[in-house]
C-alpha atoms as a PDB file:
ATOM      1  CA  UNK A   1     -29.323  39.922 -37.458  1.00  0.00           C
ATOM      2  CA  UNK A   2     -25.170  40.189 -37.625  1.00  0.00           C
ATOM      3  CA  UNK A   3     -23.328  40.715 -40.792  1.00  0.00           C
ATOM      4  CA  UNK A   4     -20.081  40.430 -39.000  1.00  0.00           C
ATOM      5  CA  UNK A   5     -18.462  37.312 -40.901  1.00  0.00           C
ATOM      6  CA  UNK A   6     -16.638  36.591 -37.421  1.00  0.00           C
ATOM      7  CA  UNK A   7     -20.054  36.470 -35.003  1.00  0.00           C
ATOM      8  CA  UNK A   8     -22.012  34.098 -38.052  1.00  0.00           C
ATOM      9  CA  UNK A   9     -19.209  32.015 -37.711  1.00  0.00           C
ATOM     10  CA  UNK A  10     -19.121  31.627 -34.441  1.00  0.00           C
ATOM     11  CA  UNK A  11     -23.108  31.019 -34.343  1.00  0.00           C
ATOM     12  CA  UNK A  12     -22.282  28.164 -37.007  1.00  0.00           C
ATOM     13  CA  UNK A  13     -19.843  26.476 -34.596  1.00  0.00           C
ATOM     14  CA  UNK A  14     -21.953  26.647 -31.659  1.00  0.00           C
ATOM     15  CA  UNK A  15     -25.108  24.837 -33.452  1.00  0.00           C
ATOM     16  CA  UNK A  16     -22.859  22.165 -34.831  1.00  0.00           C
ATOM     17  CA  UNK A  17     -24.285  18.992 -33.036  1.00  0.00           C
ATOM     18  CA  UNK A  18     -21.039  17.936 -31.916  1.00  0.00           C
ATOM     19  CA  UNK A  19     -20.079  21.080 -30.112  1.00  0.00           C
ATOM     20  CA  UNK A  20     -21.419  21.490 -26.948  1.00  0.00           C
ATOM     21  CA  UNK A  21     -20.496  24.324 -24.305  1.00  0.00           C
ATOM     22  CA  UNK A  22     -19.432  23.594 -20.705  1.00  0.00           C
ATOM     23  CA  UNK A  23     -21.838  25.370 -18.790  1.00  0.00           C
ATOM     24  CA  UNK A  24     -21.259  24.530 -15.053  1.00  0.00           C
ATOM     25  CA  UNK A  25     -18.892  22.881 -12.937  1.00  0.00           C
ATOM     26  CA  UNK A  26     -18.745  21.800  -9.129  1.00  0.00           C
ATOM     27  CA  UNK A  27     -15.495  21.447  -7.866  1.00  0.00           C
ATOM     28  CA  UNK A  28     -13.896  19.883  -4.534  1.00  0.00           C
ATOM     29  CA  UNK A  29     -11.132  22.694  -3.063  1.00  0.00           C
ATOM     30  CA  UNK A  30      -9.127  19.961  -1.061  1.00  0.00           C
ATOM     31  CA  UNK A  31      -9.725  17.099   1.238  1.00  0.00           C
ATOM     32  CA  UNK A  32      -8.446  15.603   4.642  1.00  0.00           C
ATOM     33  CA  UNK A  33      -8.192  11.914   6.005  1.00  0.00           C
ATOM     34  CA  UNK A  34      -6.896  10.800   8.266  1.00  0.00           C
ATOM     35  CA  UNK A  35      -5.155   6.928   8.583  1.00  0.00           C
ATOM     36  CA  UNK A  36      -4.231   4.722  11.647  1.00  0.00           C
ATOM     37  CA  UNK A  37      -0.776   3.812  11.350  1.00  0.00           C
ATOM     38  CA  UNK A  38      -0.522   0.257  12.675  1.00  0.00           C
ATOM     39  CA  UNK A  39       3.500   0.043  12.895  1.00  0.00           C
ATOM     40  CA  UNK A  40       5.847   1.766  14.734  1.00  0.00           C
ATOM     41  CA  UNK A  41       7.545   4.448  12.685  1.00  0.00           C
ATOM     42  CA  UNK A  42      11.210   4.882  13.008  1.00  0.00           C
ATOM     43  CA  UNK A  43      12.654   7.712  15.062  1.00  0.00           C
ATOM     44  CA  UNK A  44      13.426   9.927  12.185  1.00  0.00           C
ATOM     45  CA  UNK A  45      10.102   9.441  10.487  1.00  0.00           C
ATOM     46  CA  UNK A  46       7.992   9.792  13.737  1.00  0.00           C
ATOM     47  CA  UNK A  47       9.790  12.570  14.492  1.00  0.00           C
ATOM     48  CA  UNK A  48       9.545  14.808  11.448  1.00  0.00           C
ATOM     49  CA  UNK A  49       5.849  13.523  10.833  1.00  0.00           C
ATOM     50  CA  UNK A  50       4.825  14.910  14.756  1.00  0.00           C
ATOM     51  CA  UNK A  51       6.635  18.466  13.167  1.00  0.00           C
ATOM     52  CA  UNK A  52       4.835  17.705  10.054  1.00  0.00           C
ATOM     53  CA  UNK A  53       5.368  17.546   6.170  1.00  0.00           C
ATOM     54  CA  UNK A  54       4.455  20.507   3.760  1.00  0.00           C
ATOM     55  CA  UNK A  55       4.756  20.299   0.437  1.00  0.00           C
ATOM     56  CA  UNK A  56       3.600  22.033  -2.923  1.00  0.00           C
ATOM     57  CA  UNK A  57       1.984  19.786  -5.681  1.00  0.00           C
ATOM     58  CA  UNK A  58       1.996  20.560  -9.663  1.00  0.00           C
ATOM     59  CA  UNK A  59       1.391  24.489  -8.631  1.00  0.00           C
ATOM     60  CA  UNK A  60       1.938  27.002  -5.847  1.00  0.00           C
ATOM     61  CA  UNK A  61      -1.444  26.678  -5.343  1.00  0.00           C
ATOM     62  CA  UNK A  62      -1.573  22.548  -5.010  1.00  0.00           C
ATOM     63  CA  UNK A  63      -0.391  22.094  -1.103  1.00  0.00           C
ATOM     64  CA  UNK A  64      -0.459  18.606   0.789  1.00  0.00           C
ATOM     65  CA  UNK A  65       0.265  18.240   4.444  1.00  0.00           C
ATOM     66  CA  UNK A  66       0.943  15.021   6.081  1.00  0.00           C
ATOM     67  CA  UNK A  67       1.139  15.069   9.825  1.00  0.00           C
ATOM     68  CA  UNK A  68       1.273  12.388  12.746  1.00  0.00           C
ATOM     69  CA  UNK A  69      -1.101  12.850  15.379  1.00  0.00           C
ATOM     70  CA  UNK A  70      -0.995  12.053  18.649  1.00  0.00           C
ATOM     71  CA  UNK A  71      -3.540   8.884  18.864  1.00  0.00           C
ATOM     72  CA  UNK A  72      -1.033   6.982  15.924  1.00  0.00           C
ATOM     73  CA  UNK A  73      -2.892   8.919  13.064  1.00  0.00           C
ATOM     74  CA  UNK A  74      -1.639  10.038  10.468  1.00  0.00           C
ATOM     75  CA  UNK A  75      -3.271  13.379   9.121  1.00  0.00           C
ATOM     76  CA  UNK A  76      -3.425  13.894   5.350  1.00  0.00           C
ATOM     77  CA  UNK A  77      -4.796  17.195   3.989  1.00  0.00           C
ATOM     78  CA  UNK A  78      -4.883  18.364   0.352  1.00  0.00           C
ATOM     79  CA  UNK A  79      -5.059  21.895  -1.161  1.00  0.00           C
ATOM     80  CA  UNK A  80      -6.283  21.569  -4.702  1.00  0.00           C
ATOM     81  CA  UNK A  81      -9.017  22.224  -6.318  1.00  0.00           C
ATOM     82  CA  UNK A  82     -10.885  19.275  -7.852  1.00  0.00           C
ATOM     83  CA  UNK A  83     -13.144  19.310 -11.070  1.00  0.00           C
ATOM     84  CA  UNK A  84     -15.626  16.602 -10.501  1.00  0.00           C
ATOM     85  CA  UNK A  85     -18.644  17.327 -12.327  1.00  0.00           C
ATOM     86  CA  UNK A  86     -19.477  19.388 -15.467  1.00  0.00           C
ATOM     87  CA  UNK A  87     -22.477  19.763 -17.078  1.00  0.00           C
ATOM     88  CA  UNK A  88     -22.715  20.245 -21.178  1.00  0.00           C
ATOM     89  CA  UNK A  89     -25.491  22.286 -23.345  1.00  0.00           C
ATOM     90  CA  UNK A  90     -25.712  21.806 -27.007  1.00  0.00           C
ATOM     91  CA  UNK A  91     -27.115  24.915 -28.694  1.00  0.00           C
ATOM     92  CA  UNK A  92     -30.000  24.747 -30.844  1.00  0.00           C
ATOM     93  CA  UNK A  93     -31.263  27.711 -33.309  1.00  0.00           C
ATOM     94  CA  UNK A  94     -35.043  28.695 -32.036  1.00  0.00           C
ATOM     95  CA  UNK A  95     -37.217  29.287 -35.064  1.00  0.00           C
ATOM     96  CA  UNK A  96     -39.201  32.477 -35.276  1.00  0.00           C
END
């Protein structure tokens, strides 16, 4: 019921059967795993691994830890969120 050119042009793009609108996403905020290391690291490595390695990804926000545990593991854990899934909806005008 608009006469605002900007808000019927809008409504045109969204019923365009090629746009669609993201409507949800699930994402993943990080992940660990862990890794059985089957050789003997050398002292330097083993020794700043059992301190541990922090470091920041793409952002501030992206963090990855790598850290060698005790039973010959080595701990990975990542700080990032993931965007895994999306769903779409393509708009259709209801008649009245």
């Amino acid at each position: 019921t608009t006469q605002d050119s900007a808000l019927i042009h809008f409504k045109e793009l969204l019923l365009k059967p090629e746009n669609a609108l993201l409507a949800q996403t699930v994402e993943v905020l990080g992940f660990d795993a862990e890794f059985i290391v089957k050789k003997k690291l050398p002292g330097k490595e083993e020794k700043q691994l059992t301190k541990g390695v922090y470091f920041n990804m793409n952002s501030s926000n992206d963090r990855v830890g790598i850290l060698l545990l005790s039973n010959n593991k080595l701990h990975i854990q990542v700080n990032k969120i993931y965007t895994v899934l999306g769903g779409f909806l393509k708009l259709k005008e209801v008649q009245k």
